[in-house]
PDB file of N, CA and C in Angstrom:
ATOM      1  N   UNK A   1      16.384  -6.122   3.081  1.00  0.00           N
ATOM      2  CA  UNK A   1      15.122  -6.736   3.399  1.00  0.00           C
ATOM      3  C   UNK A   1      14.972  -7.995   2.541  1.00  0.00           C
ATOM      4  N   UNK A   2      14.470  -9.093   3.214  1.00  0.00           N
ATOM      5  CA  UNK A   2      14.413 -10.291   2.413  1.00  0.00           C
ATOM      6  C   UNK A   2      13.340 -10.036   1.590  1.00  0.00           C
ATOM      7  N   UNK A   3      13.700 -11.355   0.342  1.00  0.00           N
ATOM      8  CA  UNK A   3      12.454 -11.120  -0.809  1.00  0.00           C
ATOM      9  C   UNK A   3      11.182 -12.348   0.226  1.00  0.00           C
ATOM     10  N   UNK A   4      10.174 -11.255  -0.450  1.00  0.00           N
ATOM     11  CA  UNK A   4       8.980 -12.011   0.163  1.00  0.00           C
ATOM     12  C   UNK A   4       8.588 -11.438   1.513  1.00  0.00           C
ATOM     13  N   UNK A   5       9.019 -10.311   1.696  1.00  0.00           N
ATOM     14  CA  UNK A   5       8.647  -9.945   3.177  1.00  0.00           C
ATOM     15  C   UNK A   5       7.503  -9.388   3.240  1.00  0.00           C
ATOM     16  N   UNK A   6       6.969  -8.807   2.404  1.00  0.00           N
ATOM     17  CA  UNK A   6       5.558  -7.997   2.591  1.00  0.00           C
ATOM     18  C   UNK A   6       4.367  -9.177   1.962  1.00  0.00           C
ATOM     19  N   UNK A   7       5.123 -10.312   1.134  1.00  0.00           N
ATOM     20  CA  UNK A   7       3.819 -11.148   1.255  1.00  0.00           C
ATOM     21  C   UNK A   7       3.437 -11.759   2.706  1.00  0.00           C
ATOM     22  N   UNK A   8       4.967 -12.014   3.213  1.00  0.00           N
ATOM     23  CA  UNK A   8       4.485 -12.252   5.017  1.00  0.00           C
ATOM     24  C   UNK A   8       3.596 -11.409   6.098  1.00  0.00           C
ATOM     25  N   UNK A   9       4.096 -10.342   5.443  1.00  0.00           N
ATOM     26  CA  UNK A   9       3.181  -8.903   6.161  1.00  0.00           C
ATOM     27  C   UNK A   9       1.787  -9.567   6.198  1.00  0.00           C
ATOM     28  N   UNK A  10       1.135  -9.438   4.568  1.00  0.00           N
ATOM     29  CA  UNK A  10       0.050  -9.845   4.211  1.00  0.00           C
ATOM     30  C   UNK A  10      -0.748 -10.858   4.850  1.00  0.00           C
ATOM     31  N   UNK A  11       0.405 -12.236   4.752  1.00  0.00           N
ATOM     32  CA  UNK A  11      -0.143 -13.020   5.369  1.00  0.00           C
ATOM     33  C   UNK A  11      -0.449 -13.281   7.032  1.00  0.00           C
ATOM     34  N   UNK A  12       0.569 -12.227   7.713  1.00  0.00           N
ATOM     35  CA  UNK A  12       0.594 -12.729   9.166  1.00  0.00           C
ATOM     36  C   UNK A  12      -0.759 -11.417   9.407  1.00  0.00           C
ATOM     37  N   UNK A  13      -1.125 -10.857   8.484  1.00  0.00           N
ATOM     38  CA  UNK A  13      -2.108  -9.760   9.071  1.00  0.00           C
ATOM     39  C   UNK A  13      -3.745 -10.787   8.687  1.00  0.00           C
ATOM     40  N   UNK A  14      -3.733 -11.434   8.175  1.00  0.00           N
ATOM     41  CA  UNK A  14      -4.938 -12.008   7.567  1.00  0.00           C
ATOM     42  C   UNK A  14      -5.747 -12.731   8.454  1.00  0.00           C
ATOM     43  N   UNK A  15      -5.265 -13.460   9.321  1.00  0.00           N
ATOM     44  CA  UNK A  15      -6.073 -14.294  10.700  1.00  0.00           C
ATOM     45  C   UNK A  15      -6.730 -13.409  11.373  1.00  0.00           C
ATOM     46  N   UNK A  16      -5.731 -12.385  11.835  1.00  0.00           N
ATOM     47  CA  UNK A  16      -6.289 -10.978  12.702  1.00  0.00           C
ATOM     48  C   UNK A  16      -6.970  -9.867  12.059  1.00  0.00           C
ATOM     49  N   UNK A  17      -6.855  -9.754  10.993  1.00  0.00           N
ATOM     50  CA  UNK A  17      -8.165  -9.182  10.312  1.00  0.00           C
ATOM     51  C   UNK A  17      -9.775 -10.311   9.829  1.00  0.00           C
ATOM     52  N   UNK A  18      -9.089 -11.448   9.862  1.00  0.00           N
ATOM     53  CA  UNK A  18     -10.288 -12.096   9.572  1.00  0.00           C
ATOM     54  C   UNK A  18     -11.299 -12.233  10.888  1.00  0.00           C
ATOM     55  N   UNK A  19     -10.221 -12.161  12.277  1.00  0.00           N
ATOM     56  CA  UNK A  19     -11.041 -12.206  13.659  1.00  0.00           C
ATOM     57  C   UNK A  19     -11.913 -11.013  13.700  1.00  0.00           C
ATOM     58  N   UNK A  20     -11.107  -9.919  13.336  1.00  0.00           N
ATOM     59  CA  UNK A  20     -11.769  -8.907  13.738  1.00  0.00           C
ATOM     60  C   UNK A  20     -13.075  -8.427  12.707  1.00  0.00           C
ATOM     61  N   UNK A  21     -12.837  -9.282  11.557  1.00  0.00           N
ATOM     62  CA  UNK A  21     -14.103  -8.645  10.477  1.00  0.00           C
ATOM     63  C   UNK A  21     -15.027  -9.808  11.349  1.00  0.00           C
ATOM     64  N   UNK A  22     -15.171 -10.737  12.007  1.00  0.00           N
ATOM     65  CA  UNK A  22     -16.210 -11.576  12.360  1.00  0.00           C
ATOM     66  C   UNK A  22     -16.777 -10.767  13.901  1.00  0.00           C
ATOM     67  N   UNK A  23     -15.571 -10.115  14.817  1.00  0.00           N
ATOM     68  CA  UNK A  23     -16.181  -9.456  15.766  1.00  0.00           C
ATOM     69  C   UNK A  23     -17.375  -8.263  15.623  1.00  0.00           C
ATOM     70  N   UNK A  24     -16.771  -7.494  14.515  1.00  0.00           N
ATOM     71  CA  UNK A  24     -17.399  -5.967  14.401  1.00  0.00           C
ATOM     72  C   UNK A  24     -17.489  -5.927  12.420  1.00  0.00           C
ATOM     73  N   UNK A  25     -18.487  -7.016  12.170  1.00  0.00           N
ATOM     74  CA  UNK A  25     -18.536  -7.103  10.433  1.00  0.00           C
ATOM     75  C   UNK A  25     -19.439  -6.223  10.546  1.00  0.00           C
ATOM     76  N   UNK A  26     -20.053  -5.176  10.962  1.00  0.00           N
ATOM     77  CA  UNK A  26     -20.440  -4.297  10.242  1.00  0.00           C
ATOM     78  C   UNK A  26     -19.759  -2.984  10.342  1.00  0.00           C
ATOM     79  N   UNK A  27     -18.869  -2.709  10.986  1.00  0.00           N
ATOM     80  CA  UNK A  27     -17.748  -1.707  11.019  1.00  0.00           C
ATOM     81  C   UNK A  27     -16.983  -2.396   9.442  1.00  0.00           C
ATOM     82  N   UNK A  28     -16.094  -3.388   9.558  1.00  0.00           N
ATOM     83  CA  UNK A  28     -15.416  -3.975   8.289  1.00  0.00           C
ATOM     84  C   UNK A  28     -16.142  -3.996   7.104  1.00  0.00           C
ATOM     85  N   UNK A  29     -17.228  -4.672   7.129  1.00  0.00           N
ATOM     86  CA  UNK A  29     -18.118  -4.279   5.762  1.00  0.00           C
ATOM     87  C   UNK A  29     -18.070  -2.735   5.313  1.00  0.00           C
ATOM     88  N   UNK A  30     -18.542  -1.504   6.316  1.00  0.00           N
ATOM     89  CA  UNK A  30     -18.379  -0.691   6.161  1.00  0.00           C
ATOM     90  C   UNK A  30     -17.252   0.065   5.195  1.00  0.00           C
ATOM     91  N   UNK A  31     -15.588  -0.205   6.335  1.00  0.00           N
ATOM     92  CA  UNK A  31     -14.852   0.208   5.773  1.00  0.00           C
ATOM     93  C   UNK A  31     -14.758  -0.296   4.027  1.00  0.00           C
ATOM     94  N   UNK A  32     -14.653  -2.067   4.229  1.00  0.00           N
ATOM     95  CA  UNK A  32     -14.160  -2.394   2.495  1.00  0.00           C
ATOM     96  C   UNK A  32     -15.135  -1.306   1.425  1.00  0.00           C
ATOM     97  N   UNK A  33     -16.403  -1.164   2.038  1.00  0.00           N
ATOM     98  CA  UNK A  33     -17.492  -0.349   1.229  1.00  0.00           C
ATOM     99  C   UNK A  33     -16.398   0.684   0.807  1.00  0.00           C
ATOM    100  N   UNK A  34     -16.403   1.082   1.543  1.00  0.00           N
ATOM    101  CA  UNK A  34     -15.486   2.578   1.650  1.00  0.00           C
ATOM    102  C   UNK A  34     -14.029   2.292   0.916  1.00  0.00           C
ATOM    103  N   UNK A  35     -13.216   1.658   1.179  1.00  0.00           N
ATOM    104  CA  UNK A  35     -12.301   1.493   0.288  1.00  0.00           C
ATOM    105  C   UNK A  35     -12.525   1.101  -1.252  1.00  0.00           C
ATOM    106  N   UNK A  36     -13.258   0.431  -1.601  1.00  0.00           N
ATOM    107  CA  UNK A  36     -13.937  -0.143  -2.532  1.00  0.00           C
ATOM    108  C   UNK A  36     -14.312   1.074  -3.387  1.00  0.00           C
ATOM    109  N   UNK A  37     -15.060   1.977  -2.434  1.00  0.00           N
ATOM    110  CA  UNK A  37     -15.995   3.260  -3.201  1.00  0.00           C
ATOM    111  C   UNK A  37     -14.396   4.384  -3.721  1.00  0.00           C
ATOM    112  N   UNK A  38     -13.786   4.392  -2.870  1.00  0.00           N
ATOM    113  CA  UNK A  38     -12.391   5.307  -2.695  1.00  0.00           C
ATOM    114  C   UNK A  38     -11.609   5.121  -4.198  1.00  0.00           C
ATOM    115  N   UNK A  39     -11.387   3.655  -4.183  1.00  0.00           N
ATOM    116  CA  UNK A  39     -10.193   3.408  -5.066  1.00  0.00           C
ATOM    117  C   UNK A  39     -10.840   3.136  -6.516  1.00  0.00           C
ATOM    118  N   UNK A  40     -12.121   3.394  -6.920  1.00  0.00           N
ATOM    119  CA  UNK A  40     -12.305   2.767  -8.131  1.00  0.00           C
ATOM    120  C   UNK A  40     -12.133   3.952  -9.143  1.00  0.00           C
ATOM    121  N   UNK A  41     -11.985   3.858 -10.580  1.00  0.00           N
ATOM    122  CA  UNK A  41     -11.746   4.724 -11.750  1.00  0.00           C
ATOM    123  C   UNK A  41     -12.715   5.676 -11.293  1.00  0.00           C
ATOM    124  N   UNK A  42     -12.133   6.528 -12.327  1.00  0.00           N
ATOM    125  CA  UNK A  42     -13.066   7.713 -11.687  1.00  0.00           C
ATOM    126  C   UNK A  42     -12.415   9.221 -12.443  1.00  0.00           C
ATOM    127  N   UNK A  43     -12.056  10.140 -11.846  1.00  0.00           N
ATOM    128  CA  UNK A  43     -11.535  11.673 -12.143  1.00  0.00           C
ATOM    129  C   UNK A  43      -9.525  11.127 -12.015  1.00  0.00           C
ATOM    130  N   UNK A  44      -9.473  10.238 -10.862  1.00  0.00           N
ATOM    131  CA  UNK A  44      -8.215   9.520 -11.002  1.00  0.00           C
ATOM    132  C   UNK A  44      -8.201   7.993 -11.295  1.00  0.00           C
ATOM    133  N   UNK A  45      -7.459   7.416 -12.149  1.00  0.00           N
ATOM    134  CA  UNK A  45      -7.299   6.607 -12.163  1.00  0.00           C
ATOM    135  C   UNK A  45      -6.732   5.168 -11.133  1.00  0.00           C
ATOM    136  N   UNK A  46      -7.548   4.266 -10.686  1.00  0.00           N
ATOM    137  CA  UNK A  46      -6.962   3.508 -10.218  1.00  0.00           C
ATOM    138  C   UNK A  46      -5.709   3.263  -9.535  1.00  0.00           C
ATOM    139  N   UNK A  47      -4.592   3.609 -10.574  1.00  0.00           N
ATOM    140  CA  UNK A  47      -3.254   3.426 -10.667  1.00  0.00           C
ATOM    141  C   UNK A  47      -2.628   4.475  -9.803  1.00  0.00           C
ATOM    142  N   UNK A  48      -3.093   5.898  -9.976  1.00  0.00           N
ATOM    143  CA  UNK A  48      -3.147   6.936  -9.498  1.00  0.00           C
ATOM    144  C   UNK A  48      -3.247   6.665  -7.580  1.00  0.00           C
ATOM    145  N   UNK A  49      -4.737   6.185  -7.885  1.00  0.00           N
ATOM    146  CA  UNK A  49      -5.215   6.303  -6.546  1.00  0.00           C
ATOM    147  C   UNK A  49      -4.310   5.532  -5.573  1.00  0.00           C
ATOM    148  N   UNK A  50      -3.834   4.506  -6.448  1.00  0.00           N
ATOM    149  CA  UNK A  50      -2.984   3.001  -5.103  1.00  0.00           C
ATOM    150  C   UNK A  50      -1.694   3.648  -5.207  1.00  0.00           C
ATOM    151  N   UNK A  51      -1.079   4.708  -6.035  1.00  0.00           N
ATOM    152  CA  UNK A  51       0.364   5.265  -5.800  1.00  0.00           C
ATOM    153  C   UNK A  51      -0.057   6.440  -4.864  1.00  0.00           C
ATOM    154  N   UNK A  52      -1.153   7.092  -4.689  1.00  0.00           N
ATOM    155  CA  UNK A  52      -1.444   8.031  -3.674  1.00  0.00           C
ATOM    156  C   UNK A  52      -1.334   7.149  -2.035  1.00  0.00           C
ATOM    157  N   UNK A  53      -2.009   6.253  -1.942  1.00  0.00           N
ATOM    158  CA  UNK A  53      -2.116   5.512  -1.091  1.00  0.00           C
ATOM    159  C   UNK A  53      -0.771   4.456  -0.371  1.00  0.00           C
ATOM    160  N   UNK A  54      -0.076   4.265  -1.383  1.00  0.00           N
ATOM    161  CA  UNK A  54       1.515   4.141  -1.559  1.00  0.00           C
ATOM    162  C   UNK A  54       1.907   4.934  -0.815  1.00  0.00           C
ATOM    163  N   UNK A  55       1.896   6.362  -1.225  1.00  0.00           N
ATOM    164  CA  UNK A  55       2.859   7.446  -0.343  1.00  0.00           C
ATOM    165  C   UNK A  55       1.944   7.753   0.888  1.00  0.00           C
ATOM    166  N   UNK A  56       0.928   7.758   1.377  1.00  0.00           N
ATOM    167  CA  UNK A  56       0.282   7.878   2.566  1.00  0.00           C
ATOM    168  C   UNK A  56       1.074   6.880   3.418  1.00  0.00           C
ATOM    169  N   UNK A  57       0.923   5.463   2.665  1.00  0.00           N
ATOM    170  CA  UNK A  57       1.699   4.363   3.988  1.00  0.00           C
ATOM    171  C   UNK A  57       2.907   4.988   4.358  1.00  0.00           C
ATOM    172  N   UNK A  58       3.750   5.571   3.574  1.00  0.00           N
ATOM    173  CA  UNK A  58       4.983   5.639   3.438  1.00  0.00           C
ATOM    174  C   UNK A  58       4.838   6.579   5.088  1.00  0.00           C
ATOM    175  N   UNK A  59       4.301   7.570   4.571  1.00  0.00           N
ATOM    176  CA  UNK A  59       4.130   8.652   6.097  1.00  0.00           C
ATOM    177  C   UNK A  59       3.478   8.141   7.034  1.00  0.00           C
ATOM    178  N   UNK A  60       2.770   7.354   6.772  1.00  0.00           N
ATOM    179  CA  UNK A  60       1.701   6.765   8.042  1.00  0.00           C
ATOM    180  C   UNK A  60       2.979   5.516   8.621  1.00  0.00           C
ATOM    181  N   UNK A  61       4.142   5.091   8.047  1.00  0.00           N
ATOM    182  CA  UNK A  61       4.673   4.188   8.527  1.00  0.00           C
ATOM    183  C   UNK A  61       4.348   2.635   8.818  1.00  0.00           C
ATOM    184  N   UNK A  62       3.554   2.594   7.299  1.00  0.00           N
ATOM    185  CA  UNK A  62       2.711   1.289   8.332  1.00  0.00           C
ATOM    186  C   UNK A  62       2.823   0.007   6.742  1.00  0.00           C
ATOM    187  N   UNK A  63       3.144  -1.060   7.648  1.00  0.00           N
ATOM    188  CA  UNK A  63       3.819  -1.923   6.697  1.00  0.00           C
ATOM    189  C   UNK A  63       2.720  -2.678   6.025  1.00  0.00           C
ATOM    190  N   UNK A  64       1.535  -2.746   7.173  1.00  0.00           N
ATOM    191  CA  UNK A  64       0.315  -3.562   5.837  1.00  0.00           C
ATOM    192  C   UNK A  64      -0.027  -2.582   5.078  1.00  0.00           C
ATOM    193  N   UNK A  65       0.058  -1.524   5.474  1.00  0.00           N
ATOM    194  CA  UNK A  65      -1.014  -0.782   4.147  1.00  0.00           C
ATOM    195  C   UNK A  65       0.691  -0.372   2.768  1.00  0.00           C
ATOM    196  N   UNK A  66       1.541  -0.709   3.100  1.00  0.00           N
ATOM    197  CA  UNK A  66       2.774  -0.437   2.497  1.00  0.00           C
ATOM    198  C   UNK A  66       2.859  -1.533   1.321  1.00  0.00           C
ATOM    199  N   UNK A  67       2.107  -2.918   2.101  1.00  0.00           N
ATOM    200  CA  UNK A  67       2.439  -4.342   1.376  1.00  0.00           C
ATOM    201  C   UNK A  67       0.949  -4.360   0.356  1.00  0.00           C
ATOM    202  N   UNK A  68      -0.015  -3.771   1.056  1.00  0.00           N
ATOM    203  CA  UNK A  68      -1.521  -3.768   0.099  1.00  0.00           C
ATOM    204  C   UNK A  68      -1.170  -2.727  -1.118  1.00  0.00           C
ATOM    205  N   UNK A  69      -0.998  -1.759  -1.025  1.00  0.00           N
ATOM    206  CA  UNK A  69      -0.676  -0.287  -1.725  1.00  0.00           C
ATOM    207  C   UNK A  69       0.142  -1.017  -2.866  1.00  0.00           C
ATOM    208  N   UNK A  70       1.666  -1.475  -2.533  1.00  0.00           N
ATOM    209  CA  UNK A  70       2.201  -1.882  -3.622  1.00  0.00           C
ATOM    210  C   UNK A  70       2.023  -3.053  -4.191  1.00  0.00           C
ATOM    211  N   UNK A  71       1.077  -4.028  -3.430  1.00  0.00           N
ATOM    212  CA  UNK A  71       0.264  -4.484  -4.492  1.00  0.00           C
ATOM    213  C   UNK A  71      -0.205  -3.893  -5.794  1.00  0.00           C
ATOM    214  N   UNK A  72      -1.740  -3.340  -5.181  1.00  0.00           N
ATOM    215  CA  UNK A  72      -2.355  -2.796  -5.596  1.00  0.00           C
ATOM    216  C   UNK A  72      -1.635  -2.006  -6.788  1.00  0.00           C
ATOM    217  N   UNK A  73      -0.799  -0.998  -6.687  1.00  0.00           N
ATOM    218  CA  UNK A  73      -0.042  -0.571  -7.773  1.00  0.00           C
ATOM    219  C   UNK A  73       0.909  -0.961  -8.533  1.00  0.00           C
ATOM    220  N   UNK A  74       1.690  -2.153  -8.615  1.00  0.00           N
ATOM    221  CA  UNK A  74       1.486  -3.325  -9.037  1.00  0.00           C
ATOM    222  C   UNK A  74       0.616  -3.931 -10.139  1.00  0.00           C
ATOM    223  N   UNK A  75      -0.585  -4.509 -10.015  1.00  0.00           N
ATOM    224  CA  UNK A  75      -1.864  -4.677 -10.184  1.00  0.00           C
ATOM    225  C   UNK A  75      -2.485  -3.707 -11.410  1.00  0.00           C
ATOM    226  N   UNK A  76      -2.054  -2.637 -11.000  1.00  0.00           N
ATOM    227  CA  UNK A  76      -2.849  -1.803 -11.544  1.00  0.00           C
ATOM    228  C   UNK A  76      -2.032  -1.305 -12.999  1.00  0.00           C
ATOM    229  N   UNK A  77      -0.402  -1.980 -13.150  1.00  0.00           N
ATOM    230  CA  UNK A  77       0.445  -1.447 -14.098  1.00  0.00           C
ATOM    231  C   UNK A  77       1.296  -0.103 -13.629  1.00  0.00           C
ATOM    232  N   UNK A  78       1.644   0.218 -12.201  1.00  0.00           N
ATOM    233  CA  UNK A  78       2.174   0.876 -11.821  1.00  0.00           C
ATOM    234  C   UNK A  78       3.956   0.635 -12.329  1.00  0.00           C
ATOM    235  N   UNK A  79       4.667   1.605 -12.931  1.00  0.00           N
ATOM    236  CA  UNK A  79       6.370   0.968 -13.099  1.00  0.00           C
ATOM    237  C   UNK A  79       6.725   1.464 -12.103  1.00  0.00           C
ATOM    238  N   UNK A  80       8.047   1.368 -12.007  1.00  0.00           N
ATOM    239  CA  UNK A  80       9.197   1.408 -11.022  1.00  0.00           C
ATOM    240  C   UNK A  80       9.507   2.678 -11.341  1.00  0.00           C
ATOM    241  N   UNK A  81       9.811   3.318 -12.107  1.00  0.00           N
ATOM    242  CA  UNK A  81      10.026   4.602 -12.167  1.00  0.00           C
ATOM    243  C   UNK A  81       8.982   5.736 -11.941  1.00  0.00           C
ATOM    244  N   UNK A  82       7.682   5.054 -12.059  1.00  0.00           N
ATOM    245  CA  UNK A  82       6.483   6.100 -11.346  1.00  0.00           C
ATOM    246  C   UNK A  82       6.433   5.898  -9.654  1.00  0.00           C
ATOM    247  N   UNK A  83       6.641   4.787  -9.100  1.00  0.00           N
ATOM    248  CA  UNK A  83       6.729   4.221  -7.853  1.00  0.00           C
ATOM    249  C   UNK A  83       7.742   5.112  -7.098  1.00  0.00           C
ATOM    250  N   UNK A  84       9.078   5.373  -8.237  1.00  0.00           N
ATOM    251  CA  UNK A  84      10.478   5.777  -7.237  1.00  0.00           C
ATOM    252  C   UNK A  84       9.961   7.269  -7.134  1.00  0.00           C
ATOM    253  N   UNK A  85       9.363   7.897  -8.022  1.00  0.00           N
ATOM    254  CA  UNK A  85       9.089   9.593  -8.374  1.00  0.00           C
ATOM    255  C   UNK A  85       7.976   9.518  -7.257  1.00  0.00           C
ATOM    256  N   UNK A  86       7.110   9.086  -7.053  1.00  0.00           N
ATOM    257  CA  UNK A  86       6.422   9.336  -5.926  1.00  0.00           C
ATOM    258  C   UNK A  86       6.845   8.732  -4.490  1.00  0.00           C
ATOM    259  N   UNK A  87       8.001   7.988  -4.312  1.00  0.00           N
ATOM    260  CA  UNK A  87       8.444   8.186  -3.044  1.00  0.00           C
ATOM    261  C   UNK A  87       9.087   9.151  -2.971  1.00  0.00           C
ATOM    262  N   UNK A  88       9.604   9.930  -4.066  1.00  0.00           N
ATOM    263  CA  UNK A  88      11.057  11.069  -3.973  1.00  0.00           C
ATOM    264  C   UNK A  88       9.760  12.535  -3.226  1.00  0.00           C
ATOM    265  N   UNK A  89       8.100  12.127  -3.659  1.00  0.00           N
ATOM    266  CA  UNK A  89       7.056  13.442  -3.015  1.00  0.00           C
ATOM    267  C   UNK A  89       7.055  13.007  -1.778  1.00  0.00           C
ATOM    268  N   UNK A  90       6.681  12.042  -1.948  1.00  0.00           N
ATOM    269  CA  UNK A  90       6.515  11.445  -0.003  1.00  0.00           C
ATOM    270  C   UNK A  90       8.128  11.602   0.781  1.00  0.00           C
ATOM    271  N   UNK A  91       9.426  11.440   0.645  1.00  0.00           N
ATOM    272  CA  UNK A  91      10.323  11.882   1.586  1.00  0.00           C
ATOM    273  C   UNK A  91      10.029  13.673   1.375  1.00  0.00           C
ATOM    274  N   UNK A  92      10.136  14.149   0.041  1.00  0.00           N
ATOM    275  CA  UNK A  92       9.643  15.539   0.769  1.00  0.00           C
ATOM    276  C   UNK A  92       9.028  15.984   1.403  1.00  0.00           C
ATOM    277  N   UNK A  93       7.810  15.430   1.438  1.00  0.00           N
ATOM    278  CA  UNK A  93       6.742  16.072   2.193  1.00  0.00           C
ATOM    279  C   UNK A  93       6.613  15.628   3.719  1.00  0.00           C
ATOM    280  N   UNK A  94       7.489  14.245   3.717  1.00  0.00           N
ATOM    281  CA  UNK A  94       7.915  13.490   5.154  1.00  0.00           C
ATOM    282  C   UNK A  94       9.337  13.666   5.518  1.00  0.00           C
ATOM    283  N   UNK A  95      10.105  14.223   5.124  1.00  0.00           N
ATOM    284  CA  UNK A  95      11.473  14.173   6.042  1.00  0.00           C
ATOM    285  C   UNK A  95      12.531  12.838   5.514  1.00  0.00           C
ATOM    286  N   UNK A  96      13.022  12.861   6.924  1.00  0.00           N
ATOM    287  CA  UNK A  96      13.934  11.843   7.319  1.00  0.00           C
ATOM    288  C   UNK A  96      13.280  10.172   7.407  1.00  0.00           C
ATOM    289  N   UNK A  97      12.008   9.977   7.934  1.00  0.00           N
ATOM    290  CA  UNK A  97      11.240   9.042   8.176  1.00  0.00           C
ATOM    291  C   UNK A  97      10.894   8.747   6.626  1.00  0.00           C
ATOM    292  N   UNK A  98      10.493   9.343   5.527  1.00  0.00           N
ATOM    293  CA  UNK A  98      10.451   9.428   4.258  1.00  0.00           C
ATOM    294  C   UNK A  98      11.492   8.274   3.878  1.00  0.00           C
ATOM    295  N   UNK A  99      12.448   8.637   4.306  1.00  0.00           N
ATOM    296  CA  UNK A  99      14.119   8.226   3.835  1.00  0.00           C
ATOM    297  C   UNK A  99      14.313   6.547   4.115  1.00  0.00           C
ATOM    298  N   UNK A 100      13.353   6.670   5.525  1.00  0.00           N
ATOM    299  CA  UNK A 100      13.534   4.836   5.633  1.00  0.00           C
ATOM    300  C   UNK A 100      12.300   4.041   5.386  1.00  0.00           C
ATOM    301  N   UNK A 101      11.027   4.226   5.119  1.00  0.00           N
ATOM    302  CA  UNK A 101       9.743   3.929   4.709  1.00  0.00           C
ATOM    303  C   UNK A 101       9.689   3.790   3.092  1.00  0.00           C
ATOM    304  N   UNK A 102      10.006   4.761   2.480  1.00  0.00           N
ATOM    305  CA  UNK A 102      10.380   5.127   1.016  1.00  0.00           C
ATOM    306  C   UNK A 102      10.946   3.587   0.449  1.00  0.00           C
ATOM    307  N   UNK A 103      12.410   3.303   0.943  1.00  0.00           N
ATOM    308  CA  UNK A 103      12.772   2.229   0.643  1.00  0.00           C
ATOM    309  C   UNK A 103      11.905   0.997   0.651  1.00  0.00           C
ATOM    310  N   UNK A 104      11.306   0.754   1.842  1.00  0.00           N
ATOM    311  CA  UNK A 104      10.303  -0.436   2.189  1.00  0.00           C
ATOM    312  C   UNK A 104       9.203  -0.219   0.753  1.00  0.00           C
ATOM    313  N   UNK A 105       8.499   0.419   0.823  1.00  0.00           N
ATOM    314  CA  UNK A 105       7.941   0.372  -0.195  1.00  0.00           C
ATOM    315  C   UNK A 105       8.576  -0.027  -1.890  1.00  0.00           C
ATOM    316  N   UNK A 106       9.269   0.943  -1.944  1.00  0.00           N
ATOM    317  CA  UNK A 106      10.103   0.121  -3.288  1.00  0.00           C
ATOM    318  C   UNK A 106      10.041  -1.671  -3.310  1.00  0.00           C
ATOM    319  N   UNK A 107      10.498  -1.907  -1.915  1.00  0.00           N
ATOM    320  CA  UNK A 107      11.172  -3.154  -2.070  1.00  0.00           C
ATOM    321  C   UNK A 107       9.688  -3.829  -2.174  1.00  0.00           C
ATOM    322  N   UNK A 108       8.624  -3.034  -1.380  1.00  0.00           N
ATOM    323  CA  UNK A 108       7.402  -4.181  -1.292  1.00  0.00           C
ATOM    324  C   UNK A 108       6.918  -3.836  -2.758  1.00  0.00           C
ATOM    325  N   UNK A 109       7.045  -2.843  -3.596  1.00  0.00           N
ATOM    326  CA  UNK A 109       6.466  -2.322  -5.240  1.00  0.00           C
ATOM    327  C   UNK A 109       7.548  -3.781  -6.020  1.00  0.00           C
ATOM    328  N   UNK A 110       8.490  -3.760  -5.885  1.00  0.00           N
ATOM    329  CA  UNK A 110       9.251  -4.310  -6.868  1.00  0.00           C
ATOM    330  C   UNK A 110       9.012  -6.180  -6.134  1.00  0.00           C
ATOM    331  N   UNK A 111       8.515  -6.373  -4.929  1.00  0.00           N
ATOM    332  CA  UNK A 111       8.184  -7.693  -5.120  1.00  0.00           C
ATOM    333  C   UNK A 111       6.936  -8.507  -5.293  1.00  0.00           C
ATOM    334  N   UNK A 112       6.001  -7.193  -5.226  1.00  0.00           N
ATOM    335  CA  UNK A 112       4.825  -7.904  -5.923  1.00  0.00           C
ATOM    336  C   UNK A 112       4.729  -7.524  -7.550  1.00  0.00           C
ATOM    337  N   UNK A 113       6.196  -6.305  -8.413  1.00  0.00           N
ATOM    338  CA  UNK A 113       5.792  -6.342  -9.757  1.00  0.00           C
ATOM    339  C   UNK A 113       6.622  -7.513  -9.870  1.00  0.00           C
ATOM    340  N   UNK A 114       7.415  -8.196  -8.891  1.00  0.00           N
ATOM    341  CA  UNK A 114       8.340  -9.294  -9.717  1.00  0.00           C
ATOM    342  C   UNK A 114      10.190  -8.914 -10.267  1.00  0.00           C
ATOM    343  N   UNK A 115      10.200  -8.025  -9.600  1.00  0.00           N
ATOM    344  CA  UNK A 115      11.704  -7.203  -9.651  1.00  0.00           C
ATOM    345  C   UNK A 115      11.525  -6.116 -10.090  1.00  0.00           C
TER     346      UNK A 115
END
């Protein structure tokens, strides 16, 4: 996978989320509420929460929330060796699909920590 691919993710998702927060902004307001309320400190930490959310993309298969997540954990001081241990829960708990999602994420964790 080339370097820089999940900042493209990011970016080619941003027009079409910006259309759609202007169609239905009070559905979108909603959700950010809700994400916003979800991910902040708390009983888990931050860091916690965006490596939980990490391995959800991983099973959900889905490359923006794959490229936000490892941001976010990233961001938050997530390493590479907490990143790889929680994809090794997510292929268990996902299979084979685990096996090729898992990777994507790494690659999108290690290019927003910068290698």
């Amino acid at each position: 996978m080339e370097q820089e691919h999940f900042h493209r993710v990011q970016e080619d998702l941003r027009q079409p989320y910006t259309a759609l927060r202007e169609a239905v902004p009070g559905v979108m307001s909603a959700y950010s509420a809700l994400s916003a309320a979800a991910m902040a400190e708390g009983a888990l930490s931050a860091k916690t929460k965006e490596l939980i959310a990490l391995a959800i993309s991983i099973t959900r298969e889905c490359d923006g929330c794959i490229a936000a997540h490892a941001r976010g954990a990233a961001r938050r001081g997530a390493t590479t060796e907490e990143v790889a241990v929680m994809i090794g829960v997510a292929i268990s708990m996902n299979g084979g699909p685990g096996t090729v999602w898992g990777p994507r994420a790494l690659a999108a964790f290690q290019e927003f920590f910068g290698g």
